[in-house]
Protein backbone atom coordinates (compact mmCIF):
# COMPACT_ATOMS: atom_id res chain seq x y z
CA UNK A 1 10.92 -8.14 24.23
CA UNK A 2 8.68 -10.57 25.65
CA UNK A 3 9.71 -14.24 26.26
CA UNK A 4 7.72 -16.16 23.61
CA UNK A 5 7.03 -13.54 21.00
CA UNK A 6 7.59 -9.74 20.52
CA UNK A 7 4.61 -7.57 20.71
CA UNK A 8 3.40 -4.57 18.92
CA UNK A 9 0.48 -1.89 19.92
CA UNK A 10 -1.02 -0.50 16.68
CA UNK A 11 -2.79 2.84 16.76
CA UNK A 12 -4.65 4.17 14.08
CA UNK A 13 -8.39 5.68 13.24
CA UNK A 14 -8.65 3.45 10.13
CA UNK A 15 -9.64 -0.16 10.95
CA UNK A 16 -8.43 -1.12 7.24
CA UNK A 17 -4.97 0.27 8.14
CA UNK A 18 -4.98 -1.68 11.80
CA UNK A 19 -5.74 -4.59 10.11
CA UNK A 20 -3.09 -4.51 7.50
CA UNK A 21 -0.82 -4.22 9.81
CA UNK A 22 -1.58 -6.41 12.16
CA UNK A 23 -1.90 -9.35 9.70
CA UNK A 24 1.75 -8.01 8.53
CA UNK A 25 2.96 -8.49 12.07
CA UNK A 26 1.08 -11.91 12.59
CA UNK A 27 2.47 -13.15 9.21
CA UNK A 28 6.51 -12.76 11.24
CA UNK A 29 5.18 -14.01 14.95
CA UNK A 30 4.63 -10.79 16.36
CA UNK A 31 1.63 -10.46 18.09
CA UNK A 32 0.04 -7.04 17.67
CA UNK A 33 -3.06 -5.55 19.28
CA UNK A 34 -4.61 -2.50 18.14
CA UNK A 35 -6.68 0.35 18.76
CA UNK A 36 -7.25 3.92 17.79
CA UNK A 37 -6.77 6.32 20.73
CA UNK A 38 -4.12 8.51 22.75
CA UNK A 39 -6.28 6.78 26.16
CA UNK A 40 -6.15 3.48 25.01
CA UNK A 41 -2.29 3.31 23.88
CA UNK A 42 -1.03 4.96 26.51
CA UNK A 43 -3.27 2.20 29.04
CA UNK A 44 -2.04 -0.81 26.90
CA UNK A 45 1.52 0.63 26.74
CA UNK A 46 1.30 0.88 30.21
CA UNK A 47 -0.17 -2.36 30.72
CA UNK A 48 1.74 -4.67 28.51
CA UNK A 49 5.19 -2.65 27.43
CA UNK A 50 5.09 -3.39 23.72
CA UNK A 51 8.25 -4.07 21.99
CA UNK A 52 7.25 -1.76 19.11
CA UNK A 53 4.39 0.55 18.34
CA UNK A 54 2.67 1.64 15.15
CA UNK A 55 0.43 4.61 15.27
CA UNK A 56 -0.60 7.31 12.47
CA UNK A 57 0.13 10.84 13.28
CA UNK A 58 -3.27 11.86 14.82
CA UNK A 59 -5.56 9.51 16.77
CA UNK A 60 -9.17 9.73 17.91
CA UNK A 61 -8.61 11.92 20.47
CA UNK A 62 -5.21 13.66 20.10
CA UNK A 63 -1.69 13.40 18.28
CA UNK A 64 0.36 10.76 18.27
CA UNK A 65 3.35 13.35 19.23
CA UNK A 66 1.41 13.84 22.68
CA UNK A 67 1.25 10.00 22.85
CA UNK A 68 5.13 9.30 22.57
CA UNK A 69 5.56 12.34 25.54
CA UNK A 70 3.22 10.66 27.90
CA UNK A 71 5.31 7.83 27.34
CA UNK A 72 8.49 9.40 27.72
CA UNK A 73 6.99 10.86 30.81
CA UNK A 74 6.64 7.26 32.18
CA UNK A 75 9.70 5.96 30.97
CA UNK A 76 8.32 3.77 28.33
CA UNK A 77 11.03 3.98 25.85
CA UNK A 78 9.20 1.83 23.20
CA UNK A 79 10.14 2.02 19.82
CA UNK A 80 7.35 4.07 17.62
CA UNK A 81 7.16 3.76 13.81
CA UNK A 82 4.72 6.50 12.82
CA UNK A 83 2.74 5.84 9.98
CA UNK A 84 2.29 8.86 7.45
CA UNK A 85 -0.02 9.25 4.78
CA UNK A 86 2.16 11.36 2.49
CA UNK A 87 5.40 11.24 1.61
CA UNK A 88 8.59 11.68 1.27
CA UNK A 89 8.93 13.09 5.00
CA UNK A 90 12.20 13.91 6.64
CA UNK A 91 12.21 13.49 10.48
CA UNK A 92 14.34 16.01 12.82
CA UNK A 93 13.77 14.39 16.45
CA UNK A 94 14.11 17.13 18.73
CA UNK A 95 16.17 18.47 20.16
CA UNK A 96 17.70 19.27 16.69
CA UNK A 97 21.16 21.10 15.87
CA UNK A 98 21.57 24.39 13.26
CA UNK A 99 23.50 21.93 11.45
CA UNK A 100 21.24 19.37 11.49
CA UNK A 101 18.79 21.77 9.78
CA UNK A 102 20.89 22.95 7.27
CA UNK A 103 21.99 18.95 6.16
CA UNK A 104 18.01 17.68 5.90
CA UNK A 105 17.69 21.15 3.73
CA UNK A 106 20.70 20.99 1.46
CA UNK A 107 19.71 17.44 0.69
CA UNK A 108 16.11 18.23 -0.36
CA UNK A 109 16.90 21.36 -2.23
CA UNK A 110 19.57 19.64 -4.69
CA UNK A 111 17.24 16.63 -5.35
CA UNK A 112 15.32 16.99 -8.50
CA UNK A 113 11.53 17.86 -7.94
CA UNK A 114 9.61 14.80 -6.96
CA UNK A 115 12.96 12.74 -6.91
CA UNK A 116 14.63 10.69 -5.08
CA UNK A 117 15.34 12.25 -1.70
């Protein structure tokens, strides 16, 4: 985290989305900067190591997934919330276990179409 204030990169194709989030971030003293590309995130993530980043699943010109490997890749280890337009979504972050499989799928088969998950 930076000295002053933590900041956040936010990637996404949809200005209205940036925006929202950005003002969310300004609104707790986190400055944010945004923009809407694999290229540009990975330059400003290089550039500035960003204490968080927000980013929807696909970008202008790739995935996000490819995004969070090129920063792997460069050991930027930056926390990534990624922002999905449906939901509910389960998340298995590879490398994932038989068992871990099994738990995610047991859970969402008992729930109650369109429940709670």
């Amino acid at each position: 985290m930076s000295a002053l204030h933590p900041m956040a990169l936010v990637l996404h194709t949809d200005i209205a989305v940036r925006d929202t989030i950005v003002l969310a971030l300004s609104d707790m003293g986190v400055q944010a900067l945004e923009g809407y590309s694999v290229q540009q995130g990975l330059g400003l993530a290089q550039q500035l190591r960003p204490d968080l980043l927000f980013a929807g699943p696909t970008l202008a010109d790739g995935a996000t997934a490819d995004l969070i490997r090129q920063l792997r890749a460069r050991d930027i280890l930056t926390p990534v919330v990624l922002l999905v337009p449906v939901g509910p979504v389960e998340v298995l972050r590879e490398p994932w276990t038989p068992e871990q499989v099994q738990h995610v799928a047991g859970r969402l088969l008992a729930a109650p179409p369109g429940g709670p998950r």
